[in-house]
Protein backbone atom coordinates (compact mmCIF):
# COMPACT_ATOMS: atom_id res chain seq x y z
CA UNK A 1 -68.05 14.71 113.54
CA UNK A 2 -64.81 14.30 111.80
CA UNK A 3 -65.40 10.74 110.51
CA UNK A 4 -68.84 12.57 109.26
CA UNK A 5 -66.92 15.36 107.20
CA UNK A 6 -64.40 12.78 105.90
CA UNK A 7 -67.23 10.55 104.63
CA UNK A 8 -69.11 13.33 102.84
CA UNK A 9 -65.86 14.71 101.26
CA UNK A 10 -65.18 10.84 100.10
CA UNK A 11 -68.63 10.74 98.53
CA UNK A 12 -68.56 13.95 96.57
CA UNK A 13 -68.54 13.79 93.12
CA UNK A 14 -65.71 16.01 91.15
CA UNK A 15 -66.68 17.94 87.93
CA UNK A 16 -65.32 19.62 85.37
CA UNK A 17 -67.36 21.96 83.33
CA UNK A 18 -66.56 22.24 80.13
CA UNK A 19 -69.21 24.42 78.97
CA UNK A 20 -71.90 26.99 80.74
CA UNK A 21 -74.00 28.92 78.75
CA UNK A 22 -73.71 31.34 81.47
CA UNK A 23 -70.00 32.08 81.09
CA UNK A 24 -68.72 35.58 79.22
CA UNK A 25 -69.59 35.13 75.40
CA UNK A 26 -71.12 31.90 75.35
CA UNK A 27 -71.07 31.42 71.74
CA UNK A 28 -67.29 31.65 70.98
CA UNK A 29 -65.66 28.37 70.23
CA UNK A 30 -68.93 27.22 68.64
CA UNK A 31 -69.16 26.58 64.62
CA UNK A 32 -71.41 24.25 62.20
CA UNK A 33 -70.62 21.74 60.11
CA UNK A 34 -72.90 21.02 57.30
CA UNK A 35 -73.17 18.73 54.62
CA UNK A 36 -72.52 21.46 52.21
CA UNK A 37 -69.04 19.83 52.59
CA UNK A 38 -69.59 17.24 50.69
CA UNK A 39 -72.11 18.81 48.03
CA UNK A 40 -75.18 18.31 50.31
CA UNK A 41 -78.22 20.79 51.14
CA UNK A 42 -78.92 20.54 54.82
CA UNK A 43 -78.77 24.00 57.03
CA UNK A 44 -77.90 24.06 60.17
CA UNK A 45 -76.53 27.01 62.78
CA UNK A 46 -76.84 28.15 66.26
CA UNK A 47 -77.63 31.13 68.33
CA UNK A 48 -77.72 32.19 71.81
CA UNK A 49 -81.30 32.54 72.86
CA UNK A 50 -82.33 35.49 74.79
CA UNK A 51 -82.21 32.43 77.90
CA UNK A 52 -78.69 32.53 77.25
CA UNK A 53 -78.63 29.27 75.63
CA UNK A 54 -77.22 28.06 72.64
CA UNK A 55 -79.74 27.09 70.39
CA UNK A 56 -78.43 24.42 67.36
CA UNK A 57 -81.19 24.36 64.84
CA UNK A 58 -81.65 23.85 61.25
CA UNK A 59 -83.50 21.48 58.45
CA UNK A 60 -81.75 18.32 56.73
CA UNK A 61 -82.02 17.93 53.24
CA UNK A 62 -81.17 14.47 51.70
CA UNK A 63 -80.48 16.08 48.05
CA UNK A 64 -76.50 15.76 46.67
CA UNK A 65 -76.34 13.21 49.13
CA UNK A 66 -76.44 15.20 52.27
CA UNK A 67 -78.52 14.37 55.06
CA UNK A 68 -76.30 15.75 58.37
CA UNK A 69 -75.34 19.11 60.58
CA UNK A 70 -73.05 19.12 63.43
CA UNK A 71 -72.49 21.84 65.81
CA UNK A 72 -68.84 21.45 67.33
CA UNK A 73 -66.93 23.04 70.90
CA UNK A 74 -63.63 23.51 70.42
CA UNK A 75 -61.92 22.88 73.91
CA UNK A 76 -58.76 23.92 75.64
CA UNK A 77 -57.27 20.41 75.60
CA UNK A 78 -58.34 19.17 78.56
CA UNK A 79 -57.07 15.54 80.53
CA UNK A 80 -60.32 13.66 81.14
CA UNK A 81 -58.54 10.48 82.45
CA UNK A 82 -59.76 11.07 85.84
CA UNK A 83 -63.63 11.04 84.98
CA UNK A 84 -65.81 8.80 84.02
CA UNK A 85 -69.21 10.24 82.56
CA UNK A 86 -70.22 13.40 80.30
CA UNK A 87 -73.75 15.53 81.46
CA UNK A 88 -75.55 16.97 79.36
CA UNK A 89 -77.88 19.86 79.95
CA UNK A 90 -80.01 20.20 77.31
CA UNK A 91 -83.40 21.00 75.74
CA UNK A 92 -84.47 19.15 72.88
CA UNK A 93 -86.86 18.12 70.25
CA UNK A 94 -87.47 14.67 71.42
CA UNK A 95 -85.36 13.57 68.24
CA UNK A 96 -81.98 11.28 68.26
CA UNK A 97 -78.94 13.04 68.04
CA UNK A 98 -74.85 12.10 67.94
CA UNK A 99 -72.91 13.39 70.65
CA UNK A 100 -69.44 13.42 69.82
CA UNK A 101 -65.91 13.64 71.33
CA UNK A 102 -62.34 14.35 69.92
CA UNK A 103 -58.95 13.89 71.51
CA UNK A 104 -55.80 14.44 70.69
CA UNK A 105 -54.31 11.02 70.48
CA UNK A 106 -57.09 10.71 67.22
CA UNK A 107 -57.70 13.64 65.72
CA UNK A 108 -59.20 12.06 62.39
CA UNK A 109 -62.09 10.13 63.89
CA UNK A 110 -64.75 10.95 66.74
CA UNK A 111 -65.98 8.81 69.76
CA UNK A 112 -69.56 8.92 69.28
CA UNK A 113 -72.94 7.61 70.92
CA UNK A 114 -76.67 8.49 70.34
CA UNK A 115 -79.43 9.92 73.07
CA UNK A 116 -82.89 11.23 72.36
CA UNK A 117 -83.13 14.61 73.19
CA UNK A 118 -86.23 14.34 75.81
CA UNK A 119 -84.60 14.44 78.72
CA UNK A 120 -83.18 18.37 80.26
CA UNK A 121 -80.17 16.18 81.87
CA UNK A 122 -78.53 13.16 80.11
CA UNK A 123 -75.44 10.97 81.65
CA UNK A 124 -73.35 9.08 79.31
CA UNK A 125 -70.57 6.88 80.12
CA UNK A 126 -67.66 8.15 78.49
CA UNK A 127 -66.05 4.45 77.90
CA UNK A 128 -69.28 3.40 76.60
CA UNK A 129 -68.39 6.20 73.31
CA UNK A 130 -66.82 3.71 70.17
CA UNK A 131 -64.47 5.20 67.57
CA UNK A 132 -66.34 5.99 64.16
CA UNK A 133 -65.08 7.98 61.10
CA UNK A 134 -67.96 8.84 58.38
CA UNK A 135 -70.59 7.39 59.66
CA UNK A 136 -68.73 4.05 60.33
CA UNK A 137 -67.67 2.05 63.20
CA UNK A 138 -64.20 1.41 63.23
CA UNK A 139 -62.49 -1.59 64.64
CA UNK A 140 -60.93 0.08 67.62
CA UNK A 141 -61.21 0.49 71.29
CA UNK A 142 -64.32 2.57 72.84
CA UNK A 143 -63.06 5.69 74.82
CA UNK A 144 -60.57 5.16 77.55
CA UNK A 145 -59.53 8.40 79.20
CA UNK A 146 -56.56 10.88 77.36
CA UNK A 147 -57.88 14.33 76.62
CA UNK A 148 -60.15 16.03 75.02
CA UNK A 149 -59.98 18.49 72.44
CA UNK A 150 -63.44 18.95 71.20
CA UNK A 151 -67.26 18.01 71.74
CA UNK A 152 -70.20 17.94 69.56
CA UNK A 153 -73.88 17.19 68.37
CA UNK A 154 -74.76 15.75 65.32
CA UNK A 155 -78.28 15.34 63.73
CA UNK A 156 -78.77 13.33 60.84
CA UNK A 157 -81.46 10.53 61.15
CA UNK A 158 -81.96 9.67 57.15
CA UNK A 159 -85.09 11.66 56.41
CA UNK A 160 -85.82 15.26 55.87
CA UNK A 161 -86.61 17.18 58.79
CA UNK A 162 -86.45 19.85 61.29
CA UNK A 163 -84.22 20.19 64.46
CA UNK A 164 -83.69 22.48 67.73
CA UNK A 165 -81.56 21.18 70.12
CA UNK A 166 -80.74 23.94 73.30
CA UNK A 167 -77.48 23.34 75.17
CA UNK A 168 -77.28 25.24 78.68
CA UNK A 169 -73.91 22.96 80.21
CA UNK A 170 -71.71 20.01 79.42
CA UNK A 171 -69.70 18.81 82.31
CA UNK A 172 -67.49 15.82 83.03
CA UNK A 173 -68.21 13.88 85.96
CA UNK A 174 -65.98 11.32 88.03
């Protein structure tokens, strides 16, 4: 019985959540980032949803050369170097969107990868996010562990259009 209890404390799985739409006020640490930062149109925001979730929605606009809105988490800095993967719980549009990570080792670029919001629960590997600054990839090395300082979406797929993107939790995994 002992060897049993040992084995199944082995094989769980430690997480860290590092956001739950059912925590007290949900919404703080939350802001948008439009294009409007660099002369562009698009409109973008969030809200919780009577579901308690928040809800990151908007329409891109490609005039002034815009064409993006991010939503961004700012974290507690938090030392990730123990886990390996990000979960996402979600509900989306079906559409591809950026999630991004920031640490504090880099604050002027983001870790990014891409996932099409179908799914209600997406994995990502978190050494499997590459270093990219504007839109480009820079000649660095992907993700490997430090901390974390803040997490994001990003939508922005080169055409006009509509988004809604729900976020219930985002936990790390080991």
């Amino acid at each position: 019985m002992l060897h049993l209890l040992l084995c199944l404390s082995i094989m769980q799985t430690s997480i860290l959540v590092l956001f739950d739409s059912n925590q007290i006020n949900p919404s703080k640490n939350w802001k948008t980032v439009n294009d409007g930062v660099m002369g562009g149109k698009s409109e973008g925001d969030f809200e919780l949803t009577e579901e308690n979730l928040i809800h990151f929605k908007g329409s891109i606009s490609l005039r002034n050369n815009g064409g993006f809105s991010s939503l961004r988490y700012l974290l507690n800095t938090s030392d990730v170097s123990k886990y390996k993967k990000i979960r996402l719980t979600i509900l989306g549009d079906g559409k591809q969107y950026q999630f991004r990570i920031k640490n504090k080792e880099n604050p002027n670029f983001s870790y990014i990868t891409y996932f099409d919001a179908k799914q209600e629960v997406i994995e990502i590997e978190l050494s499997e996010m590459y270093p990219s600054f504007r839109g480009r990839k820079l000649n660095l090395e992907n993700f490997s562990g430090g901390t974390l300082t803040e997490i994001g979406f990003l939508f922005g797929n080169k055409k006009e259009e509509s988004f809604s993107l729900k976020i219930q939790k985002i936990e790390l995994l080991e």
